[in-house]
PDB file of N, CA and C in Angstrom:
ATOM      1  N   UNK A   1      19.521   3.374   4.875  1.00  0.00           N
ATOM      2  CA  UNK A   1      18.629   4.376   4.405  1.00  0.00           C
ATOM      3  C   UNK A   1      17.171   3.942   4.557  1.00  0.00           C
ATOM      4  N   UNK A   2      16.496   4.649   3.664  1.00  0.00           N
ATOM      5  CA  UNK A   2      14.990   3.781   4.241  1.00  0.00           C
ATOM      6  C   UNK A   2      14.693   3.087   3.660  1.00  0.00           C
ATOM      7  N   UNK A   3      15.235   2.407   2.604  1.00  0.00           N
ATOM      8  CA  UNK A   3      14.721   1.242   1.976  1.00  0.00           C
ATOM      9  C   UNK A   3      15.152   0.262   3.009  1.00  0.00           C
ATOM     10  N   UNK A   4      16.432   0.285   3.696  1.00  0.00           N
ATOM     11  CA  UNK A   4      16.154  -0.952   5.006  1.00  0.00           C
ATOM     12  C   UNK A   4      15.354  -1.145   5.916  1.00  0.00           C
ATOM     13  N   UNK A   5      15.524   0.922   5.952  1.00  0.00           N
ATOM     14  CA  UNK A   5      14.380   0.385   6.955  1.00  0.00           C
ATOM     15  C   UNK A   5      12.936   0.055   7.427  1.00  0.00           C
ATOM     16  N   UNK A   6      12.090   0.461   5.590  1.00  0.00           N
ATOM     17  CA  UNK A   6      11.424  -0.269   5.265  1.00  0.00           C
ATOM     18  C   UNK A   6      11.405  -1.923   5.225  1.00  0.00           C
ATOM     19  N   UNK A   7      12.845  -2.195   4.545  1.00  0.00           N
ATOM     20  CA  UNK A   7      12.537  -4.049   4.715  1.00  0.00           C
ATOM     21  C   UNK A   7      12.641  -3.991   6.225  1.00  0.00           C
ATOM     22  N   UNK A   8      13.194  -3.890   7.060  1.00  0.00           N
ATOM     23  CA  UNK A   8      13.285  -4.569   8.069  1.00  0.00           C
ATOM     24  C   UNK A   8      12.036  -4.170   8.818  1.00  0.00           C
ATOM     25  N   UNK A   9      11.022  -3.125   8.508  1.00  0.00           N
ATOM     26  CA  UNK A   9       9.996  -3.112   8.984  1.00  0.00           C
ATOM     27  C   UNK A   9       9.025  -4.163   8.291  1.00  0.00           C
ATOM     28  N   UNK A  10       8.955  -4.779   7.077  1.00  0.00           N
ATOM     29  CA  UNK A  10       8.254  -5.328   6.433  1.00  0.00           C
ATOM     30  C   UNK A  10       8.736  -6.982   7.147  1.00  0.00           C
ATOM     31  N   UNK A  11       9.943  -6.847   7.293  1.00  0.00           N
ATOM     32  CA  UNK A  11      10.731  -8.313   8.222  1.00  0.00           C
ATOM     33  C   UNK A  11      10.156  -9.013   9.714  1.00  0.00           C
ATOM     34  N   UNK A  12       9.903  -7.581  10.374  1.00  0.00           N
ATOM     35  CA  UNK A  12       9.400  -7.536  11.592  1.00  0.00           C
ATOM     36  C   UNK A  12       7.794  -7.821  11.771  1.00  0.00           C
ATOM     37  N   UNK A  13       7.379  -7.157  11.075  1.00  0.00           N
ATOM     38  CA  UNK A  13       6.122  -7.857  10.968  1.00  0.00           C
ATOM     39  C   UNK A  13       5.236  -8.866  10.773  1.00  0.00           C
ATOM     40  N   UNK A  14       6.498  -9.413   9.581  1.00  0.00           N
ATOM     41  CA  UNK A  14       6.209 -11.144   9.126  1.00  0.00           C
ATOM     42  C   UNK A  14       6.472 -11.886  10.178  1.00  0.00           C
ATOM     43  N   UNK A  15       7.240 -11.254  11.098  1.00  0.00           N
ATOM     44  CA  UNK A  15       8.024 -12.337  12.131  1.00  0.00           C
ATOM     45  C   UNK A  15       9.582 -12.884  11.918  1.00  0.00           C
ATOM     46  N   UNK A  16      10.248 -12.019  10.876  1.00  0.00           N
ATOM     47  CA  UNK A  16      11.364 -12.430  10.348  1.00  0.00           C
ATOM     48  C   UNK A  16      12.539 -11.702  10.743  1.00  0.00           C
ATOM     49  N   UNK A  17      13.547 -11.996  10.780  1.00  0.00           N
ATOM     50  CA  UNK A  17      14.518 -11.571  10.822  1.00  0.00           C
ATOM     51  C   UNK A  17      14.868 -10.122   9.589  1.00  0.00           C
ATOM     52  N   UNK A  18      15.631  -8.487   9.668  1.00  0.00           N
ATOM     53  CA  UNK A  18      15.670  -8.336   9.048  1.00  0.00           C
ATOM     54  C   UNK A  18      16.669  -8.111   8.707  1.00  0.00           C
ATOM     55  N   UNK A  19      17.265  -7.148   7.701  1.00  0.00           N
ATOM     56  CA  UNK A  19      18.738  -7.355   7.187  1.00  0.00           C
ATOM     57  C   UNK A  19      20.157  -6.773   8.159  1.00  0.00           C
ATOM     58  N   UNK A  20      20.562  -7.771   8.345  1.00  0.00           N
ATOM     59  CA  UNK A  20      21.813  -7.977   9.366  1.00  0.00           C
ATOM     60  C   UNK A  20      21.190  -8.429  10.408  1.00  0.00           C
ATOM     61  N   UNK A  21      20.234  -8.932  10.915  1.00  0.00           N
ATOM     62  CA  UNK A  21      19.795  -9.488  12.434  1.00  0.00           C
ATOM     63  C   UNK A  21      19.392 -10.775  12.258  1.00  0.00           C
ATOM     64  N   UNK A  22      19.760 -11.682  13.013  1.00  0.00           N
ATOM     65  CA  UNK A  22      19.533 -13.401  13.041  1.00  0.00           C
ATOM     66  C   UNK A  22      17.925 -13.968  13.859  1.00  0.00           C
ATOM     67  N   UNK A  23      17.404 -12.805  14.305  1.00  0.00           N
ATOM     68  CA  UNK A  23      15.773 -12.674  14.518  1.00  0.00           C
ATOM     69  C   UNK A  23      15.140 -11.550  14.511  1.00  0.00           C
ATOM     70  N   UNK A  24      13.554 -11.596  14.220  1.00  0.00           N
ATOM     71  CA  UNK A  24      13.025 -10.683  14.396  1.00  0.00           C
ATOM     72  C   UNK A  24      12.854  -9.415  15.239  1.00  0.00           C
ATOM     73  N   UNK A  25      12.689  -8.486  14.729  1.00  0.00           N
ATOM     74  CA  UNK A  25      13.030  -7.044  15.780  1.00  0.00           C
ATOM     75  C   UNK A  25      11.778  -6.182  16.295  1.00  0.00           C
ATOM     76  N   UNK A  26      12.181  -5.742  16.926  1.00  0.00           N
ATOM     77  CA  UNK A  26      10.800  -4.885  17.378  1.00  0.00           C
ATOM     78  C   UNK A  26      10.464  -3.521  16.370  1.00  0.00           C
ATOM     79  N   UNK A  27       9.739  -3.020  16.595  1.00  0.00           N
ATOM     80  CA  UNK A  27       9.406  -2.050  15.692  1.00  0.00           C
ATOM     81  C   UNK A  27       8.507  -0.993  16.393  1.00  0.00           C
ATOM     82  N   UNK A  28       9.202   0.165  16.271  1.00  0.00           N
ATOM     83  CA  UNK A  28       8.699   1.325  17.335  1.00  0.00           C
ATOM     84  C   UNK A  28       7.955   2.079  16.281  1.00  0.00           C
ATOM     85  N   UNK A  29       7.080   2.853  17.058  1.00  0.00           N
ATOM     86  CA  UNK A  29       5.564   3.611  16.471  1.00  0.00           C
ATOM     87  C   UNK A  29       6.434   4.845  15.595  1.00  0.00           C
ATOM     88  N   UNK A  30       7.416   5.223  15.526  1.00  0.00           N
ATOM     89  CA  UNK A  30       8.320   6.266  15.082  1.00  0.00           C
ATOM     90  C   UNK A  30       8.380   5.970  13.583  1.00  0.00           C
ATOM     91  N   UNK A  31       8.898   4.528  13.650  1.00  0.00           N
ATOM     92  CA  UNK A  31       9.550   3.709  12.719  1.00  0.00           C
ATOM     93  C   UNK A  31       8.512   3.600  11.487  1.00  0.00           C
ATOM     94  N   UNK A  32       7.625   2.730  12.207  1.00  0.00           N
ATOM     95  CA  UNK A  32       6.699   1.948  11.449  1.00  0.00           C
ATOM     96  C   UNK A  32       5.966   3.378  11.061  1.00  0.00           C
ATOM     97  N   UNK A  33       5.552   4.521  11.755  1.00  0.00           N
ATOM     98  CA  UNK A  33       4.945   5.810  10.908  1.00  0.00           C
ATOM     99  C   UNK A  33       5.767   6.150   9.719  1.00  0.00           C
ATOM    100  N   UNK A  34       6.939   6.014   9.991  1.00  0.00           N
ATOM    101  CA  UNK A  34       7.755   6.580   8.840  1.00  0.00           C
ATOM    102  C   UNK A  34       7.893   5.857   7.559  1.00  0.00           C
ATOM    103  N   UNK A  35       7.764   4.410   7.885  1.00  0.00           N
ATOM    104  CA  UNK A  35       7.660   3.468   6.524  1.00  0.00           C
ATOM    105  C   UNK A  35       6.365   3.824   5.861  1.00  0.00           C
ATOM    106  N   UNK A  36       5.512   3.525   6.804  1.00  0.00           N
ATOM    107  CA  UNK A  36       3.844   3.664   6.152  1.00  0.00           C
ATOM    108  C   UNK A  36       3.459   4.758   5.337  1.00  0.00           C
ATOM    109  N   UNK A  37       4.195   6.134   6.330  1.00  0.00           N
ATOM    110  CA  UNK A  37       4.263   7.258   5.631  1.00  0.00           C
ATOM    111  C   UNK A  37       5.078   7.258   4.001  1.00  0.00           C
ATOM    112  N   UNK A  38       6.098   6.682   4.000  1.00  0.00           N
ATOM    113  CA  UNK A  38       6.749   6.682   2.423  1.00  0.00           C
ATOM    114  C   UNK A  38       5.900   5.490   1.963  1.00  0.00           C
ATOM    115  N   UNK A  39       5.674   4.285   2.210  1.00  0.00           N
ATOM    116  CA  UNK A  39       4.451   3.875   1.438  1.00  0.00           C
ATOM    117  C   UNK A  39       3.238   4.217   0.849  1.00  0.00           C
ATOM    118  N   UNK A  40       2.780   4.840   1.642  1.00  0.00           N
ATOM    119  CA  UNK A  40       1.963   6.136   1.091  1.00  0.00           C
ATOM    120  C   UNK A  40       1.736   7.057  -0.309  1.00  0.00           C
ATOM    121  N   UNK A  41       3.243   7.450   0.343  1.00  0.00           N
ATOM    122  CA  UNK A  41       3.787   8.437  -1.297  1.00  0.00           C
ATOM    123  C   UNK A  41       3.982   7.663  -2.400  1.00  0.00           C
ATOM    124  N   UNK A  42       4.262   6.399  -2.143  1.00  0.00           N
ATOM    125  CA  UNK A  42       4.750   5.824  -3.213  1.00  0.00           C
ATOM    126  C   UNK A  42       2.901   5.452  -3.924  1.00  0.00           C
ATOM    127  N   UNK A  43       2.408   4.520  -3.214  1.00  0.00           N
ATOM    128  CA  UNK A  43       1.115   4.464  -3.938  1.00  0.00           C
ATOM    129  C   UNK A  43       0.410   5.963  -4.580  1.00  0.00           C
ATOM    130  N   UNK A  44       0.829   6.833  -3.852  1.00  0.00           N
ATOM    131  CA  UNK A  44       0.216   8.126  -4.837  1.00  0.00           C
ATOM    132  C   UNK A  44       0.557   7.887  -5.745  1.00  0.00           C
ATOM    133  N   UNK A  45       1.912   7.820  -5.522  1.00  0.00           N
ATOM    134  CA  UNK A  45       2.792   8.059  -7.150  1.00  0.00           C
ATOM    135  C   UNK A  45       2.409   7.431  -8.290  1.00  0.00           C
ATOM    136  N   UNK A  46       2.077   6.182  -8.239  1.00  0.00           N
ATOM    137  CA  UNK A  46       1.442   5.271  -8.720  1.00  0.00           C
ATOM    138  C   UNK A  46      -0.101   5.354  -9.282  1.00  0.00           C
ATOM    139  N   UNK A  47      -0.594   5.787  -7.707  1.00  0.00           N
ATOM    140  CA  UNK A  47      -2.391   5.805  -8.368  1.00  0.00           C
ATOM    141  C   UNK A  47      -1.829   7.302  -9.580  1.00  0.00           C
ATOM    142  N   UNK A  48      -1.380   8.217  -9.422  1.00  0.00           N
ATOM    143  CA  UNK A  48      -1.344   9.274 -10.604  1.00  0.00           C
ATOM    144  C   UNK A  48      -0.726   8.858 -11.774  1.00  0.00           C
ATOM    145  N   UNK A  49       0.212   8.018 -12.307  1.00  0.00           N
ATOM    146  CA  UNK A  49       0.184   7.411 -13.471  1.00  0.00           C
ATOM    147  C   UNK A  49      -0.687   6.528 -13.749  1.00  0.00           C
ATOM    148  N   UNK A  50      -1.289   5.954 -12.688  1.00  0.00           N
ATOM    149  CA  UNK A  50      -2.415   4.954 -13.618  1.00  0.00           C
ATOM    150  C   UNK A  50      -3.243   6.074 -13.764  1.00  0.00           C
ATOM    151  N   UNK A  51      -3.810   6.728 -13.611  1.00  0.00           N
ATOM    152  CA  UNK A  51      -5.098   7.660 -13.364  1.00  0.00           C
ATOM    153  C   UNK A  51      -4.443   8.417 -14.703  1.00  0.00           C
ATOM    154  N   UNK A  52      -3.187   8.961 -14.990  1.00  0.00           N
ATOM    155  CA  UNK A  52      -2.703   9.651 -15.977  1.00  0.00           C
ATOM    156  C   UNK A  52      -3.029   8.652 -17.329  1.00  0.00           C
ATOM    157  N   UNK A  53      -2.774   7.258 -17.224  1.00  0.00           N
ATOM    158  CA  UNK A  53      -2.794   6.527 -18.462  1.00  0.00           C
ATOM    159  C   UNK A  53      -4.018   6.338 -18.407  1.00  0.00           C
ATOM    160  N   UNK A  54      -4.883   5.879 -17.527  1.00  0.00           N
ATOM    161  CA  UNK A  54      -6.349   5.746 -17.860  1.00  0.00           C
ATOM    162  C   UNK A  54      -7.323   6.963 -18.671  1.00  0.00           C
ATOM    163  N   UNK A  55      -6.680   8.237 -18.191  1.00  0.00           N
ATOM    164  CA  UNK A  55      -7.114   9.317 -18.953  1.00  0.00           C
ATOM    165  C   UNK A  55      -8.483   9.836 -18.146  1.00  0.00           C
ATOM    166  N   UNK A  56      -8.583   9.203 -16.847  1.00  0.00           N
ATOM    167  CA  UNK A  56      -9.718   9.944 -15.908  1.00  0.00           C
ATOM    168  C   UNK A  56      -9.410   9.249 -14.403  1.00  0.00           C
ATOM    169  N   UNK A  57      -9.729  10.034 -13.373  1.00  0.00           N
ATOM    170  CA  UNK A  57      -9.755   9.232 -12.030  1.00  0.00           C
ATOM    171  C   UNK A  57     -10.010   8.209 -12.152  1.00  0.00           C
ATOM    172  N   UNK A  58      -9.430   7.117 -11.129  1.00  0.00           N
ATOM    173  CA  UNK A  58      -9.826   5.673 -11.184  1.00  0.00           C
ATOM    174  C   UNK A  58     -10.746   5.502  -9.763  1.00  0.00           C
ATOM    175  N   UNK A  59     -10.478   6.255  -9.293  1.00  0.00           N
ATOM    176  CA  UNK A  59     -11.152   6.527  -8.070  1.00  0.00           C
ATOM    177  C   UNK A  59     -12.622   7.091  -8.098  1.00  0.00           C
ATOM    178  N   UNK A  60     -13.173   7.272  -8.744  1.00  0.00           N
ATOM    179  CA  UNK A  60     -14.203   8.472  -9.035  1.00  0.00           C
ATOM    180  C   UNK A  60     -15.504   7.268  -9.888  1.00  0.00           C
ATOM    181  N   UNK A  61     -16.700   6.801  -9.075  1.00  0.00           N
ATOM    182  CA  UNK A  61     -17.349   5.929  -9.902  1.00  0.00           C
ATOM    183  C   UNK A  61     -19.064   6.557  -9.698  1.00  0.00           C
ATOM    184  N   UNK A  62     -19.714   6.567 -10.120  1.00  0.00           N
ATOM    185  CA  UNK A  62     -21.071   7.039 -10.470  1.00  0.00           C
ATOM    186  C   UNK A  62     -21.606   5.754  -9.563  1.00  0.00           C
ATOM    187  N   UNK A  63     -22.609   6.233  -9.044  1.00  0.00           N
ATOM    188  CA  UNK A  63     -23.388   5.401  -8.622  1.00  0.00           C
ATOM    189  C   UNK A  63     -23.856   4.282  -9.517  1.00  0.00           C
ATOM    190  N   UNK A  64     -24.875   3.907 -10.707  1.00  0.00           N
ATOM    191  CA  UNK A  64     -24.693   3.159 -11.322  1.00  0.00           C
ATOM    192  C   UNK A  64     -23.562   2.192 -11.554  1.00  0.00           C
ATOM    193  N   UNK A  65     -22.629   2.818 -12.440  1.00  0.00           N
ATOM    194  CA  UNK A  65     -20.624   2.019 -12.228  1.00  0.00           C
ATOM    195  C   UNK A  65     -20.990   0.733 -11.025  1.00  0.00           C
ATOM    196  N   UNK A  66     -20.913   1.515 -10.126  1.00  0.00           N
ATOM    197  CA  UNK A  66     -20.982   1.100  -8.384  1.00  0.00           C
ATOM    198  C   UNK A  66     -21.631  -0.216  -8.661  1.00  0.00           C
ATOM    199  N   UNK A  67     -22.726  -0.088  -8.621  1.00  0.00           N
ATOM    200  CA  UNK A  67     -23.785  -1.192  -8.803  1.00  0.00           C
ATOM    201  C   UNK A  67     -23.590  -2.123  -9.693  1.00  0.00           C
ATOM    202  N   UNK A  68     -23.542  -1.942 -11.129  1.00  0.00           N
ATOM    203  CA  UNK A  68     -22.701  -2.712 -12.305  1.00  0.00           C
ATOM    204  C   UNK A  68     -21.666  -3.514 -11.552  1.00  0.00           C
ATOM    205  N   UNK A  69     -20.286  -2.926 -10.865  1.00  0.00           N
ATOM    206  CA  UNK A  69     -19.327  -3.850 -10.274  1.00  0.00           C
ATOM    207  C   UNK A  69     -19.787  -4.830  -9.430  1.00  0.00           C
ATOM    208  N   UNK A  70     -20.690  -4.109  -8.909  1.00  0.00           N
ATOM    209  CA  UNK A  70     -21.320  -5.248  -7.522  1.00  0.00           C
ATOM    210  C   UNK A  70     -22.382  -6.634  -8.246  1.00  0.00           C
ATOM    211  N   UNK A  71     -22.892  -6.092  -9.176  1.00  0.00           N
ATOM    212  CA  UNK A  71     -24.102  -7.257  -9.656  1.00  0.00           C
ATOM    213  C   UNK A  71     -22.783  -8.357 -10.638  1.00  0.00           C
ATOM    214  N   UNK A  72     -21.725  -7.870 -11.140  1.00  0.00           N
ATOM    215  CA  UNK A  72     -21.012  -8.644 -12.039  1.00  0.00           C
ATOM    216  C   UNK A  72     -19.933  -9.274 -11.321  1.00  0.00           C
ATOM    217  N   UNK A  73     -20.315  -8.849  -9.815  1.00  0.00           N
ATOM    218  CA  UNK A  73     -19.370  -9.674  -9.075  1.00  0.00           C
ATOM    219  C   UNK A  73     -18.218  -9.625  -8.423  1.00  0.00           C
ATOM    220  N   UNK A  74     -18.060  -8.359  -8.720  1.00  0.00           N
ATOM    221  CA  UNK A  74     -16.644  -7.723  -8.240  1.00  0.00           C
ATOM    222  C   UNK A  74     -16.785  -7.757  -7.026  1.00  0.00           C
ATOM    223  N   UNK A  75     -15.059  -8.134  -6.308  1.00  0.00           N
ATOM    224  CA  UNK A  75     -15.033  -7.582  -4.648  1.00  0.00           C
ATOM    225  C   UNK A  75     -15.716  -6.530  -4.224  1.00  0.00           C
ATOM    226  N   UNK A  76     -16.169  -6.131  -3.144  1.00  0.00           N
ATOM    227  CA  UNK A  76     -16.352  -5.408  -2.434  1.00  0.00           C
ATOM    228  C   UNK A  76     -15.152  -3.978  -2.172  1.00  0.00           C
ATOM    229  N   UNK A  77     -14.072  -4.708  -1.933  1.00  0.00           N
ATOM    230  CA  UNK A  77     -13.046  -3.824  -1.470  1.00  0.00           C
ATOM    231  C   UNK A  77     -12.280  -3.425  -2.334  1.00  0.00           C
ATOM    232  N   UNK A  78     -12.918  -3.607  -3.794  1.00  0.00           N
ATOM    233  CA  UNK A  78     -12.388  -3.477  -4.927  1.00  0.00           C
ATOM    234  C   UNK A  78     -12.909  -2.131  -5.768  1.00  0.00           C
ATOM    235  N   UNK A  79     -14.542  -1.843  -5.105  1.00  0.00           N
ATOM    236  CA  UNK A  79     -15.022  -1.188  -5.781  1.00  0.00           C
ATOM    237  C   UNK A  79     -15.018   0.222  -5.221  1.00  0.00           C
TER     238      UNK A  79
END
């Protein structure tokens, strides 16, 4: 189903063997769209309960905010 074939896309990439194969496999543009694509959904799924428990977008920062993260040090790719 696609949870394999998610791991074995996540396998292939590392350079690993994935489940049932004794080496690494190739991975066609079909494939790997289709994992990325349900990875995808799944982080939605996710950013909307955090965003639900936070009680406002987490995504959504005021310019100021912005600046605050950056002077206190926060990643870049964080903010």
């Amino acid at each position: 189903g696609d949870e394999v074939e998610d791991e074995s896309v996540r396998q292939a990439l590392r350079g690993q063997a994935g489940p049932g194969y004794s080496e690494a496999q190739h991975v066609g543009c079909e494939q790997l769209c289709r994992s990325l694509q349900r990875s995808q959904q799944k982080l939605d799924a996710e950013h909307q309960v955090a965003t639900a428990t936070w009680g406002a977008p987490l995504s959504l920062f005021s310019e100021s905010a912005q600046q605050r993260a950056t002077e206190s040090g926060v990643h870049d790719w964080a903010i």
